[in-house]
N, C-alpha and C. Protein backbone atom coordinates (compact mmCIF):
# COMPACT_ATOMS: atom_id res chain seq x y z
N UNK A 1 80.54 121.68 73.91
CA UNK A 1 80.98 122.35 75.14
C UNK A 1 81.93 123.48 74.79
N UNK A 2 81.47 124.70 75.46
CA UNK A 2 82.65 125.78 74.95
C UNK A 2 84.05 125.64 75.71
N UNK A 3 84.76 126.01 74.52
CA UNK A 3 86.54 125.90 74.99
C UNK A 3 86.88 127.22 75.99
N UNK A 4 86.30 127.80 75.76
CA UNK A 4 86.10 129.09 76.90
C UNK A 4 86.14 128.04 78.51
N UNK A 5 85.05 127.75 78.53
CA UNK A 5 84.63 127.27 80.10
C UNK A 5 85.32 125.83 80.03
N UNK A 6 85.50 125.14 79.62
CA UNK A 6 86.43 124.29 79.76
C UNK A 6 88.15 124.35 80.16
N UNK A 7 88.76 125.60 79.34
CA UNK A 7 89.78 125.76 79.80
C UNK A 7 90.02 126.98 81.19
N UNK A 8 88.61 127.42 81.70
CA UNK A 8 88.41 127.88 82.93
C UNK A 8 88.19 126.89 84.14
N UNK A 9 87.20 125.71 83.83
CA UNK A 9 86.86 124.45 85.12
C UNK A 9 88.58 124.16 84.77
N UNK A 10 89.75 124.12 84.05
CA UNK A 10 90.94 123.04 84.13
C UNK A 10 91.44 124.18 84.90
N UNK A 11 91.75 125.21 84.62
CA UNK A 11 92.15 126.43 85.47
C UNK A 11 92.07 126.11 86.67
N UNK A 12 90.41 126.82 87.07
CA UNK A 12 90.21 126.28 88.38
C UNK A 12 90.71 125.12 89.14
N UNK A 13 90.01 123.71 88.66
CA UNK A 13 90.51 122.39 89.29
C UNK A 13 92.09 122.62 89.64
N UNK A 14 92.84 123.22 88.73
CA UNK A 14 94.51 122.95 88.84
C UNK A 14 95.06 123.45 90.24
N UNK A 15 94.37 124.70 89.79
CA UNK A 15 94.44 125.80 91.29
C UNK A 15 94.12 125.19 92.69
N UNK A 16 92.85 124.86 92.54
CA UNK A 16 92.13 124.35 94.11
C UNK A 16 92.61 122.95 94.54
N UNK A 17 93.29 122.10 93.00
CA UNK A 17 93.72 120.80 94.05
C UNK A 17 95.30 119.89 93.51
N UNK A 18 95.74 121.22 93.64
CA UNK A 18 97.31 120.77 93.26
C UNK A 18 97.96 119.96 94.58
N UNK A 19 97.30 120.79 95.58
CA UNK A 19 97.67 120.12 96.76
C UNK A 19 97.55 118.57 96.86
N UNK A 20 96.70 118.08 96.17
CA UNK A 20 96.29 116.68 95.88
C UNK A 20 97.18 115.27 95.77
N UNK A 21 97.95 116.24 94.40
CA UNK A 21 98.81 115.38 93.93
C UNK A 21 99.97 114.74 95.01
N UNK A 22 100.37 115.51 95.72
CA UNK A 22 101.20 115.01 96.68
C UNK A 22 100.61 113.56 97.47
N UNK A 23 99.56 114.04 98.30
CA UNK A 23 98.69 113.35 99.03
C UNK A 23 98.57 111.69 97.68
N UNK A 24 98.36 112.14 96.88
CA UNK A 24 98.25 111.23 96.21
C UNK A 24 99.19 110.17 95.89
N UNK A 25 100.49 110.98 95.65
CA UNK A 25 101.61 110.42 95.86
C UNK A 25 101.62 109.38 97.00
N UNK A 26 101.78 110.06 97.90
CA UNK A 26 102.12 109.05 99.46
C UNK A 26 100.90 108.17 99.08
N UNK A 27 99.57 108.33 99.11
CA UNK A 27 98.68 106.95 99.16
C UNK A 27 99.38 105.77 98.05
N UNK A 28 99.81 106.19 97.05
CA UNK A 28 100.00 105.01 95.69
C UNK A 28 101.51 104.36 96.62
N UNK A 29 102.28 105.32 96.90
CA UNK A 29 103.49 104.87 97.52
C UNK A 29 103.12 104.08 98.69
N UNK A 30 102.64 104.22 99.64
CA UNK A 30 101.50 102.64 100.07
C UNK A 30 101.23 101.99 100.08
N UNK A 31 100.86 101.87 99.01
CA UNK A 31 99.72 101.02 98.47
C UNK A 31 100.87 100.08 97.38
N UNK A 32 101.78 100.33 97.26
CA UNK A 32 102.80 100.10 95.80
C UNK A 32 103.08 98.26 96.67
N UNK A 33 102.95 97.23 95.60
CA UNK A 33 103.07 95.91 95.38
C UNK A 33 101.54 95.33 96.51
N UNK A 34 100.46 96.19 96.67
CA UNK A 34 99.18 95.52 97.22
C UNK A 34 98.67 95.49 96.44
N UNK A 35 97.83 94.10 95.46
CA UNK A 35 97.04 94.47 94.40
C UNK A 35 95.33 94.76 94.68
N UNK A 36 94.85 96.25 94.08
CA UNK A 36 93.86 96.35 93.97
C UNK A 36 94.13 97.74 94.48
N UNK A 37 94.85 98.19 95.35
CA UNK A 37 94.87 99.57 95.28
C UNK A 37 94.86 100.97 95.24
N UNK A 38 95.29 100.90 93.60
CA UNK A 38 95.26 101.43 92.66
C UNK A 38 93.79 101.80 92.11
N UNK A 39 92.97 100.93 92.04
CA UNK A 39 91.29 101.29 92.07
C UNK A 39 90.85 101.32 93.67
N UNK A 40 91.16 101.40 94.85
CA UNK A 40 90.70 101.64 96.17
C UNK A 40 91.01 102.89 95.85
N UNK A 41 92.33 103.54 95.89
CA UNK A 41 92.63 104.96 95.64
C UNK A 41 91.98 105.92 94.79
N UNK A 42 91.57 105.64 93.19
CA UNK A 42 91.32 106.21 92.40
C UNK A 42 89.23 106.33 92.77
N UNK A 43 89.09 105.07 93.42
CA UNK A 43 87.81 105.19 93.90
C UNK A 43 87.19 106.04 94.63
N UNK A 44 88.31 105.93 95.28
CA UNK A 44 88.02 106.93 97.27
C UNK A 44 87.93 108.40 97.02
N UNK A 45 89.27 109.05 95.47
CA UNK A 45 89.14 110.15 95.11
C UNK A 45 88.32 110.74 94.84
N UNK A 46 87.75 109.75 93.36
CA UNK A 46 85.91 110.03 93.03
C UNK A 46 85.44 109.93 93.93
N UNK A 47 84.94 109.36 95.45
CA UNK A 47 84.05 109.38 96.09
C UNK A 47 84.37 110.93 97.27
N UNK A 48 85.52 111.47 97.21
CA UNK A 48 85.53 112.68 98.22
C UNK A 48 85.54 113.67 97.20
N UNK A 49 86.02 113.40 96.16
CA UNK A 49 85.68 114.84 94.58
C UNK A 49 84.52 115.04 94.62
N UNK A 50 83.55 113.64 94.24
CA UNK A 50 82.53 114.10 93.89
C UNK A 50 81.47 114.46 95.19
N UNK A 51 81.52 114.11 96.14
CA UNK A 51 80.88 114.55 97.79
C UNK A 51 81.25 116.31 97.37
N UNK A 52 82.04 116.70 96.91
CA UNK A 52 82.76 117.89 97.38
C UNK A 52 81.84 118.53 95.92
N UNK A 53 81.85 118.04 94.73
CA UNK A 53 80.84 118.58 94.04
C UNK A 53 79.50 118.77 94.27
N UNK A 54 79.20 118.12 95.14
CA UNK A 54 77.88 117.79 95.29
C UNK A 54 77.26 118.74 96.50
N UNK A 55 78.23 118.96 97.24
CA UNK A 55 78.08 120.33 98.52
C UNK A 55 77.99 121.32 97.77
N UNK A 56 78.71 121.72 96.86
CA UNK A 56 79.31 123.25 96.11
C UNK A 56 77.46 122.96 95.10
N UNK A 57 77.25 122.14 94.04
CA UNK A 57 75.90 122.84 93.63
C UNK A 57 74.62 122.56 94.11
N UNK A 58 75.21 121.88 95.38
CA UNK A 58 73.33 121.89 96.52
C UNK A 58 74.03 124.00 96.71
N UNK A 59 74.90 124.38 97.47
CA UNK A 59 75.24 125.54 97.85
C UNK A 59 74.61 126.21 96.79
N UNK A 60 74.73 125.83 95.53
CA UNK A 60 75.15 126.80 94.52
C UNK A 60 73.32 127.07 94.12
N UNK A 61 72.59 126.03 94.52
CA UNK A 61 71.03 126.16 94.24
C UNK A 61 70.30 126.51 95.66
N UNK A 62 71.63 127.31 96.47
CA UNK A 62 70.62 127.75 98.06
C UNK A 62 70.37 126.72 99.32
N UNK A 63 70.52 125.48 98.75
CA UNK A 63 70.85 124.30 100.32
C UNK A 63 72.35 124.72 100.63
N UNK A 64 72.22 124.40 101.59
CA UNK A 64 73.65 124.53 102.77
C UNK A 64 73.32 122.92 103.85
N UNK A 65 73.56 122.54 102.68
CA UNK A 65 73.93 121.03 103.76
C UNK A 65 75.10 120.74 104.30
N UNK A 66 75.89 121.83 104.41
CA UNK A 66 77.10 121.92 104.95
C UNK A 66 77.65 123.33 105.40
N UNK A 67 77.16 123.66 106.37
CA UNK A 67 76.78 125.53 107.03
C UNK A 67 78.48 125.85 106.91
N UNK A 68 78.64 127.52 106.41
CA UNK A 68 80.09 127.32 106.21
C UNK A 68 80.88 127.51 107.89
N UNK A 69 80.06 127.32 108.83
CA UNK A 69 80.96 127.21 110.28
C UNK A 69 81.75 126.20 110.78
N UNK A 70 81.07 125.05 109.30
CA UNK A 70 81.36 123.14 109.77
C UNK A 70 82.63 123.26 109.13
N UNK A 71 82.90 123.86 108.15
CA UNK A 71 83.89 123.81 106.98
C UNK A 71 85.32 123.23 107.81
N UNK A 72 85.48 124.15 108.86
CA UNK A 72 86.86 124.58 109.57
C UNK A 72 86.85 123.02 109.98
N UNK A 73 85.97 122.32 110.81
CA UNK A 73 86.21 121.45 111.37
C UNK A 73 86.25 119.92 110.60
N UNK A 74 85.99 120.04 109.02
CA UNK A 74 86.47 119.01 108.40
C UNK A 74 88.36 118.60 108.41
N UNK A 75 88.43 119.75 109.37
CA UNK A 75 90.61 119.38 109.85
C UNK A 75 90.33 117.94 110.16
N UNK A 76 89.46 118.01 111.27
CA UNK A 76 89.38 116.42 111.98
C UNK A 76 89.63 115.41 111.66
N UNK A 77 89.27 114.96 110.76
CA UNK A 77 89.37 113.71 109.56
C UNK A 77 90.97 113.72 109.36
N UNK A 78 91.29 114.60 108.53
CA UNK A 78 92.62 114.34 108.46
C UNK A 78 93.52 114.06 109.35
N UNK A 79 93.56 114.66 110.49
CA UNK A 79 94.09 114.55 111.34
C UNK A 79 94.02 113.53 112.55
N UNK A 80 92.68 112.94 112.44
CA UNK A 80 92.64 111.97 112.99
C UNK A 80 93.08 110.61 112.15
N UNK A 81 93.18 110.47 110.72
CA UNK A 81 93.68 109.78 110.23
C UNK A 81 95.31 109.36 110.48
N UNK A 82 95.53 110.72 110.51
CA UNK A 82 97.30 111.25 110.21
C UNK A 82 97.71 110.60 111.69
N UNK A 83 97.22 111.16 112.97
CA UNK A 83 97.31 110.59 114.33
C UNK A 83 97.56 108.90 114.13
N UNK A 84 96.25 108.44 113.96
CA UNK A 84 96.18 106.84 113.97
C UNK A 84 97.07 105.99 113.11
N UNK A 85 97.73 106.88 111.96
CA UNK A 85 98.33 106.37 110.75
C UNK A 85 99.95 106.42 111.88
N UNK A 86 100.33 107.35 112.29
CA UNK A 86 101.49 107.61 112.87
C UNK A 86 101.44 106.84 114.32
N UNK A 87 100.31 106.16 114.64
CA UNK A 87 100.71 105.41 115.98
C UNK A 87 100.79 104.02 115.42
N UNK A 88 100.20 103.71 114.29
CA UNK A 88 100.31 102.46 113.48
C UNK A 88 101.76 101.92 112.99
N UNK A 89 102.71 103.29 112.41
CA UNK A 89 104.21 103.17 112.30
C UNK A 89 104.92 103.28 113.70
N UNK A 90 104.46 103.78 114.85
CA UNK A 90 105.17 103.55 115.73
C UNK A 90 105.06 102.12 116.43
N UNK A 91 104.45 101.85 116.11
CA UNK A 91 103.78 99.82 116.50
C UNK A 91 104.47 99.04 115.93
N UNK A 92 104.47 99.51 114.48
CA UNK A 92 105.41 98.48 113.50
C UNK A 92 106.40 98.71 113.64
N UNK A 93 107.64 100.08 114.28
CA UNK A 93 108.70 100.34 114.11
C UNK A 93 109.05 100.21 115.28
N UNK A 94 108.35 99.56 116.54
CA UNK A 94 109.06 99.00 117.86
C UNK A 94 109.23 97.91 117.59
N UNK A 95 107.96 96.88 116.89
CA UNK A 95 107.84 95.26 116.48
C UNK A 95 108.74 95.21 115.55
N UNK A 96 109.73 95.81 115.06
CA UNK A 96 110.45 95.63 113.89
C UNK A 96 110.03 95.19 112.81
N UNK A 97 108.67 95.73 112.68
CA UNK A 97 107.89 95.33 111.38
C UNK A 97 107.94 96.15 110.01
N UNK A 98 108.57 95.67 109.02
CA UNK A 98 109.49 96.76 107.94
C UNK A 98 107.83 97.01 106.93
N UNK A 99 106.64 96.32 107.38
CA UNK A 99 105.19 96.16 106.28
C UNK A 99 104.57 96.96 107.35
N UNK A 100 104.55 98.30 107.36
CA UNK A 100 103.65 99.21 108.21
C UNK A 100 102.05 99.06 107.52
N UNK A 101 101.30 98.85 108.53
CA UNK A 101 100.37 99.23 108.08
C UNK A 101 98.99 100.16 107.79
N UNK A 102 98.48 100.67 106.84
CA UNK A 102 98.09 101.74 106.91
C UNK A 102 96.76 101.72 108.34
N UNK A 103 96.56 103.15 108.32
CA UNK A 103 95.06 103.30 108.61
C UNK A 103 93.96 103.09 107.91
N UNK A 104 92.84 102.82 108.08
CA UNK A 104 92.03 102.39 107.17
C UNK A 104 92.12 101.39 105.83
N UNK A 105 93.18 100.68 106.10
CA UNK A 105 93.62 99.84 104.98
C UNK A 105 92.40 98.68 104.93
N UNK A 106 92.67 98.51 103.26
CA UNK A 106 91.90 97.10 103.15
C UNK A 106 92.94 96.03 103.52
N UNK A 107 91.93 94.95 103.48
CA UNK A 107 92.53 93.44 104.13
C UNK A 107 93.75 93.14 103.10
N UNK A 108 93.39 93.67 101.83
CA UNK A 108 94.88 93.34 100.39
C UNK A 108 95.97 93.92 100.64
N UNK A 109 95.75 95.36 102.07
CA UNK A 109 97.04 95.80 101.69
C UNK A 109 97.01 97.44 101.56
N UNK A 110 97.42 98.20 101.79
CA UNK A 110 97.38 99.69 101.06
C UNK A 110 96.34 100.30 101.49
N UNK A 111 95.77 101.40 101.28
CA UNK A 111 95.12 102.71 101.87
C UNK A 111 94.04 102.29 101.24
N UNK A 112 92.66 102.29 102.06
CA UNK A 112 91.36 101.94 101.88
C UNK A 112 90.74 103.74 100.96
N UNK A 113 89.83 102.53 100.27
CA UNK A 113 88.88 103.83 99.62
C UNK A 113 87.87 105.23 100.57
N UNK A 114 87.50 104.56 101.47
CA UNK A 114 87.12 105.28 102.65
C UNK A 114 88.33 106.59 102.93
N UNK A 115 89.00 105.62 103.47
CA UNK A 115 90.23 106.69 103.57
C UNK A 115 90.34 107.85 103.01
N UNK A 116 90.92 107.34 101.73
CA UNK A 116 91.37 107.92 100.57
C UNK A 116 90.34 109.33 100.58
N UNK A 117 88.63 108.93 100.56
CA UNK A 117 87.81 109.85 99.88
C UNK A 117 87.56 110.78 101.33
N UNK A 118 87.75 110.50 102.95
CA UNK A 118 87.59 110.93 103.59
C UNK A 118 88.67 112.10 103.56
N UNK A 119 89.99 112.06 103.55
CA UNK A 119 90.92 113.23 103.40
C UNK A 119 90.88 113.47 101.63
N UNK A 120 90.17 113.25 100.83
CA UNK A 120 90.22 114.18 99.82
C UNK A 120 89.18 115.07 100.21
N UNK A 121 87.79 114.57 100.73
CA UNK A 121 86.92 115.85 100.83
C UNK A 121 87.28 116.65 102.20
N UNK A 122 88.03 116.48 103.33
CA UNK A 122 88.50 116.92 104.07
C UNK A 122 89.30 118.22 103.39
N UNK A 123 90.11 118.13 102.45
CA UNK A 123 91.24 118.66 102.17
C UNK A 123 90.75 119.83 100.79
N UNK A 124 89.23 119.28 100.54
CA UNK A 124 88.98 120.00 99.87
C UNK A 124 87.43 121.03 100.06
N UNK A 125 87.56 120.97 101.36
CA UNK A 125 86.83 121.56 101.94
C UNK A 125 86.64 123.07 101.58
N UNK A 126 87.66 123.89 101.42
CA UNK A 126 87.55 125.18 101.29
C UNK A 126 87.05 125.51 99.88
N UNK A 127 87.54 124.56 98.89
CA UNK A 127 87.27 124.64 97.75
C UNK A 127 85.92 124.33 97.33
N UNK A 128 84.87 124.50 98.31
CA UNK A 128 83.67 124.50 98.25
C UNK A 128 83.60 125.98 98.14
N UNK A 129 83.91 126.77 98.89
CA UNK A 129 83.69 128.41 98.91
C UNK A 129 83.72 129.01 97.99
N UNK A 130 84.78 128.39 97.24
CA UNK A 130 85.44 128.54 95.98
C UNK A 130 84.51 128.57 94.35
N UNK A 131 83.99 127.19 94.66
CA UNK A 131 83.51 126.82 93.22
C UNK A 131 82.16 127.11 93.54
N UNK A 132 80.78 127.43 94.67
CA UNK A 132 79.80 128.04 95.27
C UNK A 132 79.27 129.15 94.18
N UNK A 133 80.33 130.48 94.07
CA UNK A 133 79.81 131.45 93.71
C UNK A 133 80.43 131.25 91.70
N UNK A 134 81.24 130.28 91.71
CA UNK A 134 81.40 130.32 90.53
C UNK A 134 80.58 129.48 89.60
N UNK A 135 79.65 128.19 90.02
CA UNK A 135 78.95 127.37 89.72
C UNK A 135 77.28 128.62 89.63
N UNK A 136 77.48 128.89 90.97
CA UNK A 136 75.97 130.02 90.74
C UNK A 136 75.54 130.97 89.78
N UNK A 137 77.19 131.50 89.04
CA UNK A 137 76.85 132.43 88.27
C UNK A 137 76.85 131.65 87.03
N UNK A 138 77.22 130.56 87.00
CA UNK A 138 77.72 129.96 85.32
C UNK A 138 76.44 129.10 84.57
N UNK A 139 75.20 129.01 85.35
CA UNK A 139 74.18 128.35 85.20
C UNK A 139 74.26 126.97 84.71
N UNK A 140 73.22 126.36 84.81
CA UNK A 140 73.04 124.76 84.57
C UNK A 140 73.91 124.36 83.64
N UNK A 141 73.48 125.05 82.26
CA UNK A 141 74.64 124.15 81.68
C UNK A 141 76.15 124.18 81.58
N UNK A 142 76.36 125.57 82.42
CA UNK A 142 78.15 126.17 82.41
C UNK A 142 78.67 124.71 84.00
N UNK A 143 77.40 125.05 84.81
CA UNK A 143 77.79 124.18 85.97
C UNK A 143 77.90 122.49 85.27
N UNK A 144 77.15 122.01 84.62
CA UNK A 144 77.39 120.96 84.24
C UNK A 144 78.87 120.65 83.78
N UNK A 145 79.19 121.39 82.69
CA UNK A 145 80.48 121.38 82.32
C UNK A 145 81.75 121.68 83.00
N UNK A 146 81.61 122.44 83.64
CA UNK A 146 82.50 122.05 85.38
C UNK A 146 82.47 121.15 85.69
N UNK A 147 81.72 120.35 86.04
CA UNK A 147 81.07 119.09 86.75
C UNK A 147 82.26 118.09 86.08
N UNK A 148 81.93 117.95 84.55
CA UNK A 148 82.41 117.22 83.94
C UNK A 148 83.92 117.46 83.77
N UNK A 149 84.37 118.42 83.44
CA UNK A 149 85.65 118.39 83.48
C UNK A 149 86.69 118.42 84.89
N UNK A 150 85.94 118.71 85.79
CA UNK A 150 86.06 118.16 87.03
C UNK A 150 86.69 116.67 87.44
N UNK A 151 85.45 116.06 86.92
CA UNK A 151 85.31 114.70 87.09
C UNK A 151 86.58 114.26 86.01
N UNK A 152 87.28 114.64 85.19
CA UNK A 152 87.65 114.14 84.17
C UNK A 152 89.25 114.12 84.73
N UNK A 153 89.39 115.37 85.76
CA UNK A 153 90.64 115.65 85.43
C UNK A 153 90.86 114.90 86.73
N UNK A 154 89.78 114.42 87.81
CA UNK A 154 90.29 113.59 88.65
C UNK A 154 91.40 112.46 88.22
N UNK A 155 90.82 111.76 87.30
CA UNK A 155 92.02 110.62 86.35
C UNK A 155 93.02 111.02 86.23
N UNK A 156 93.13 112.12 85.73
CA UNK A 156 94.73 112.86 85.57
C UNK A 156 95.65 113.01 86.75
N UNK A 157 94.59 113.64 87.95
CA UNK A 157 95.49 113.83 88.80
C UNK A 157 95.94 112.82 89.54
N UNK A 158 94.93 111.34 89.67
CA UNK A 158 95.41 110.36 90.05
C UNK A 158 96.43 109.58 89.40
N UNK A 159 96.89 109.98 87.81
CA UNK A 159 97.62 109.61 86.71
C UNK A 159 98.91 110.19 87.53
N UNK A 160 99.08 111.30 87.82
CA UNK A 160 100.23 112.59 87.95
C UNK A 160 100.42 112.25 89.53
N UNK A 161 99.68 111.55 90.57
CA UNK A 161 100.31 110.75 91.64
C UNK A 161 101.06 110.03 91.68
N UNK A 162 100.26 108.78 91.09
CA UNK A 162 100.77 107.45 90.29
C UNK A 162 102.23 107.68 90.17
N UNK A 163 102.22 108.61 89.10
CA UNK A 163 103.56 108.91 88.18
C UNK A 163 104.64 109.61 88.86
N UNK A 164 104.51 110.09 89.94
CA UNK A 164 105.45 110.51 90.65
C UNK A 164 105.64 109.52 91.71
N UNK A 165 104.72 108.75 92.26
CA UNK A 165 105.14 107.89 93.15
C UNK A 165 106.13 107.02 92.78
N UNK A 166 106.15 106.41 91.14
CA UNK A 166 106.83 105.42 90.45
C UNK A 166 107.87 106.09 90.07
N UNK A 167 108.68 107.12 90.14
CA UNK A 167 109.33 107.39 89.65
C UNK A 167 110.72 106.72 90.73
N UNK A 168 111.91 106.12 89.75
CA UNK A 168 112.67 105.27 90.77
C UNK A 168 113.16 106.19 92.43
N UNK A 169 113.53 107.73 91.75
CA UNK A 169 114.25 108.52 93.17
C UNK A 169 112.95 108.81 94.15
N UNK A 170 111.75 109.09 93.42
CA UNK A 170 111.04 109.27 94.45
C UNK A 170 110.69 108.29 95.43
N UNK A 171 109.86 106.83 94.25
CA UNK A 171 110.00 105.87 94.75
C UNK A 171 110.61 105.44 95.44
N UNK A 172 112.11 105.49 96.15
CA UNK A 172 112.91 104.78 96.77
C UNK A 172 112.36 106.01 98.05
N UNK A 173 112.76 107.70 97.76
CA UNK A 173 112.50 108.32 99.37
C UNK A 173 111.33 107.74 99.57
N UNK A 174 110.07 107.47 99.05
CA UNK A 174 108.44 107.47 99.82
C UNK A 174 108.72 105.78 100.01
N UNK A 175 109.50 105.02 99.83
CA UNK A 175 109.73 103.68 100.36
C UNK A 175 110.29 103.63 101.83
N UNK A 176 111.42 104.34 101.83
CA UNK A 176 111.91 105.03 103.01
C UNK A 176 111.27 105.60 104.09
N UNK A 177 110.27 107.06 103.66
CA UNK A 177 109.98 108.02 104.50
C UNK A 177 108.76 108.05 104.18
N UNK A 178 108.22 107.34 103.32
CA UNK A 178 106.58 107.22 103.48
C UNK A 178 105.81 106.89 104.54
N UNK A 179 106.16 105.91 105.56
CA UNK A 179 105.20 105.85 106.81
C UNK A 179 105.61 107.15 107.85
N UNK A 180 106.37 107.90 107.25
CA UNK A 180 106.30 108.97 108.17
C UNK A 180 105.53 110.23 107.75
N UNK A 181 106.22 110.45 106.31
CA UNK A 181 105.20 111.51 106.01
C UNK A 181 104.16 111.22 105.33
N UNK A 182 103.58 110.57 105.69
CA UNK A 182 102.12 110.45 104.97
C UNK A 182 101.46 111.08 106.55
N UNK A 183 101.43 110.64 107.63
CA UNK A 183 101.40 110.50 108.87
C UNK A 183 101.39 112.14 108.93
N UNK A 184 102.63 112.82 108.81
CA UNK A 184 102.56 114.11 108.95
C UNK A 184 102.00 115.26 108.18
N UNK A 185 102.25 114.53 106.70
CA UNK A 185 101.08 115.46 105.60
C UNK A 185 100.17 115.65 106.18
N UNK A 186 99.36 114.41 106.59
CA UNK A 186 97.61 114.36 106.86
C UNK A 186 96.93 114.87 108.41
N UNK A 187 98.47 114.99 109.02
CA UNK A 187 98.19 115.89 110.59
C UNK A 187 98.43 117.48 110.37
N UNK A 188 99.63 117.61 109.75
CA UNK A 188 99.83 119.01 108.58
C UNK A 188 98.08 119.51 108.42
N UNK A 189 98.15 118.67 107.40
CA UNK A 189 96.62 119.83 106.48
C UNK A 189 95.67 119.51 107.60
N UNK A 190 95.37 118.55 108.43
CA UNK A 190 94.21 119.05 109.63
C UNK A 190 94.48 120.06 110.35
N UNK A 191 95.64 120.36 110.89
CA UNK A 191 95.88 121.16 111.57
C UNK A 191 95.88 122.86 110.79
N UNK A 192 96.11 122.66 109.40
CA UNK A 192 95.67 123.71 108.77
C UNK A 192 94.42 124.28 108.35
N UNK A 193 93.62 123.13 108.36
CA UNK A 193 92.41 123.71 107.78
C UNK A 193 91.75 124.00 109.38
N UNK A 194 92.14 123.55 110.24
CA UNK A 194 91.11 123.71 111.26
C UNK A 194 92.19 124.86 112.09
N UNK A 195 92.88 125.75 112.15
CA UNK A 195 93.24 127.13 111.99
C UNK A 195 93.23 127.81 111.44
N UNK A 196 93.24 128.07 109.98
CA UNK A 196 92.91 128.29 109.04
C UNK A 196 91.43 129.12 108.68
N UNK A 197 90.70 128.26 109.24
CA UNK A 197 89.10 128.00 109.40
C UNK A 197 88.63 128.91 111.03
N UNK A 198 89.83 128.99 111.96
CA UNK A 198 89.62 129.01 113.21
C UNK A 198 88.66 128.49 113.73
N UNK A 199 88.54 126.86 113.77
CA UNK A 199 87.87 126.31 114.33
C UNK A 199 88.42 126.23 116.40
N UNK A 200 87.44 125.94 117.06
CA UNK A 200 87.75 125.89 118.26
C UNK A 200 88.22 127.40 118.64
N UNK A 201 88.15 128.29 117.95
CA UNK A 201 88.70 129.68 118.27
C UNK A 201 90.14 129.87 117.98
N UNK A 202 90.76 128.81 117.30
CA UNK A 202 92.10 128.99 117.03
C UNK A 202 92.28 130.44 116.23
């Protein structure tokens, strides 16, 4: 594999989903003493990364199974998450319940894989536009190797969540202020991508 296009797909990926890491953050901070997780999360990622690869080289070979007018309105998801997640802490924080629980959570505890992969490909919606014309020009085997280092650096970035969630100062604010801003991150970026996008004529 050339070191050329390899250290261009890490380029790219860094660029289009730094935003991630945060998001990622708050899910592990969640999810922190539910066992299993940790693979719900890292699952859900691969499953909205790779959805999101999989739009960009159907695009990139001329299908549009995803017309770019829909793009704007993948806000929804997030935001309907972020909504339901924030009426879920207001339930637990009248019941004086200090174990909020997520949206879409599994029965163990912590932020379901569904979830998880529904606001990653939500969030990485634009970054279809993105990698479209750069996958088209780089041919099969340049696109492959995207693909792959793509896929590779997902681990990392779920590594570089992880690792900031655990960290003791952060750890203690997202123990604190995690059922709030997770809630507002994920109403945040809906509300961005679907203005953004000017969906509804915004």
């Amino acid at each position: 594999m050339d070191l050329g296009i390899i250290g261009q797909a890490a380029g790219l990926f860094a660029v289009t989903n730094i935003d991630d890491i945060l998001i990622l953050a708050l899910f592990f901070a969640r999810g922190a003493g539910h066992p299993g997780s940790t693979r719900r999360i890292v699952l859900g990622q691969y499953l909205g990364f790779t959805a999101i690869l999989a739009v960009a080289v159907a695009a990139a070979f001329g299908a549009t199974f995803l017309p770019e007018s829909a793009v704007p309105y993948l806000g929804l998801l997030p935001l309907a998450l972020g909504l339901k997640a924030a009426r879920q802490a207001w339930k637990s924080h009248r019941n004086g319940d200090g174990d909020q629980e997520d949206t879409g959570a599994e029965p163990g505890g912590g932020p379901g894989a569904v979830e998880v992969a529904a606001v990653t490909f939500a969030n990485g919606g634009d970054n279809i536009g993105v990698y479209v014309p750069v996958f088209a020009t780089a041919g099969i085997g340049g696109m492959t190797a995207y693909a792959v280092v793509f896929l590779a650096l997902v681990v990392v970035w779920c590594f570089a969540g992880r690792f900031f969630a655990t960290r003791p100062v952060v750890a203690r604010a997202l123990a604190r202020w995690g059922h709030v801003l997770l809630p507002l991150v994920l109403i945040g970026i809906g509300l961005l991508i679907l203005v953004e996008g000017g969906a509804f004529g915004l």
